[in-house]
Protein backbone atom coordinates (compact mmCIF):
# COMPACT_ATOMS: atom_id res chain seq x y z
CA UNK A 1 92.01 121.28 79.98
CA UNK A 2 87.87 122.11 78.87
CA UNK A 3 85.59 119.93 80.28
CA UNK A 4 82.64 118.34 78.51
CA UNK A 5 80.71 121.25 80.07
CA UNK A 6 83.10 123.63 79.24
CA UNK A 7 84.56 124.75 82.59
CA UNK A 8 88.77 125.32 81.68
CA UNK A 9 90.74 123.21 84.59
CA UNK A 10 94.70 124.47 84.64
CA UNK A 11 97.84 121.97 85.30
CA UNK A 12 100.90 122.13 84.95
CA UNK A 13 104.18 119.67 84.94
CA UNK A 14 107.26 118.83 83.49
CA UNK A 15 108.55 116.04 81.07
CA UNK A 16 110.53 113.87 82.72
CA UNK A 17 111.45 111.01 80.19
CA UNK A 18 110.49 111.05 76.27
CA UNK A 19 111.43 108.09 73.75
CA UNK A 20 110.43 109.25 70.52
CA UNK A 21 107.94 106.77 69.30
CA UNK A 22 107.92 104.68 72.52
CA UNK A 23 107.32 106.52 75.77
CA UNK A 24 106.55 109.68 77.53
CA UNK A 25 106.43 110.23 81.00
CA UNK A 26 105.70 113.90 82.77
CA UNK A 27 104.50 115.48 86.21
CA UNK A 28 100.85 116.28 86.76
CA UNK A 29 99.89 119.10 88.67
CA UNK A 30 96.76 120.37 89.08
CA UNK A 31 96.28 124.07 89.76
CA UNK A 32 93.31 124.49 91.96
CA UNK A 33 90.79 122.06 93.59
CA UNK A 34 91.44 119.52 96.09
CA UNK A 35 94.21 118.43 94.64
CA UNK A 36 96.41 121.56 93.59
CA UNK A 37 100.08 121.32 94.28
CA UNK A 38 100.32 117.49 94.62
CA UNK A 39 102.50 116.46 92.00
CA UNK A 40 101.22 112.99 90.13
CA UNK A 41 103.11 110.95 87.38
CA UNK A 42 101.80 110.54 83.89
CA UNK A 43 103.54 107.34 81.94
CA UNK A 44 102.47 106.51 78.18
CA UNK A 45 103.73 103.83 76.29
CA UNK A 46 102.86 103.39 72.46
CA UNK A 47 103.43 100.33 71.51
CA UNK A 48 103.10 99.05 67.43
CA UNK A 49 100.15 96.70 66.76
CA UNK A 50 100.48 96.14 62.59
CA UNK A 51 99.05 99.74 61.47
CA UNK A 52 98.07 100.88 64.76
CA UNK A 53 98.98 101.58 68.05
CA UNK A 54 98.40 100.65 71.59
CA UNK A 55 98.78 103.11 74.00
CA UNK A 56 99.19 102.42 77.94
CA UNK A 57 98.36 104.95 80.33
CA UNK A 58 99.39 104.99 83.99
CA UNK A 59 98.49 107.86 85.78
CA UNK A 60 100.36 107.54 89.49
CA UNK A 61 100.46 108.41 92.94
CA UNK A 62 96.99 109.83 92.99
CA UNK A 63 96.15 110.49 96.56
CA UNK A 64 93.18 108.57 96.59
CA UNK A 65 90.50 106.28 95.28
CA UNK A 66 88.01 109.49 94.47
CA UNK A 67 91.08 110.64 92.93
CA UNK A 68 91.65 107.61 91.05
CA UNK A 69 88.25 107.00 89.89
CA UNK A 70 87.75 110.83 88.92
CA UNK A 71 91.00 110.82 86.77
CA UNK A 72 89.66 107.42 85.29
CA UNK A 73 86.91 109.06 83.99
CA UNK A 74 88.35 112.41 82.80
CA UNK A 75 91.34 109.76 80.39
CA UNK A 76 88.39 107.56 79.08
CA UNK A 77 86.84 110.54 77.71
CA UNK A 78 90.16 112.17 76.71
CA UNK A 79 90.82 109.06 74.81
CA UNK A 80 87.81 108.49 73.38
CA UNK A 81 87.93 111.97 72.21
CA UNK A 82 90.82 111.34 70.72
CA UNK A 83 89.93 108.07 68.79
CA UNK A 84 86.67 110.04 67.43
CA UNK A 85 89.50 113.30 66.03
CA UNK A 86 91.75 110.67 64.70
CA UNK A 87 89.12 108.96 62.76
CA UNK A 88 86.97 111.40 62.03
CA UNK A 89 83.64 109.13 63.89
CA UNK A 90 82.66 112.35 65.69
């Protein structure tokens, strides 16, 4: 993963659960840092909305609420990245 600033941060995990169109699920673990080696789960669910799509994120069994709020931050931005990519507002 690149940062905004452009420092690289490494993870790794494995997919536990897809449903094509419907739901992913996978293992989050973080290579360095406080929190390297402590595995975390990663749920989406995309959901139709007429010609859209809402997507739920739950990002679980993050150790704690620095951890929470840090990871918070880091999918808003992912997110709104990708919202800006998919409709070309960058």
């Amino acid at each position: 993963m690149r940062a905004p600033d452009g420092s690289e941060h490494w993870l790794h995990g494995e997919f536990k659960e897809i449903s094509p169109h419907d739901f992913l699920s996978m293992t989050w673990v973080w290579e360095a840092g406080d929190l390297a080696g402590h595995e975390m789960l990663v749920s989406i669910t995309f959901t139709a909305v007429g010609q859209a799509a809402e997507i739920k994120l739950t990002h679980s069994n993050l150790p704690s609420e620095g951890a929470v709020a840090a990871h918070s931050d880091g999918w808003v931005s992912s997110l709104e990245c990708f919202e800006e990519a998919i409709t070309g507002s960058a």
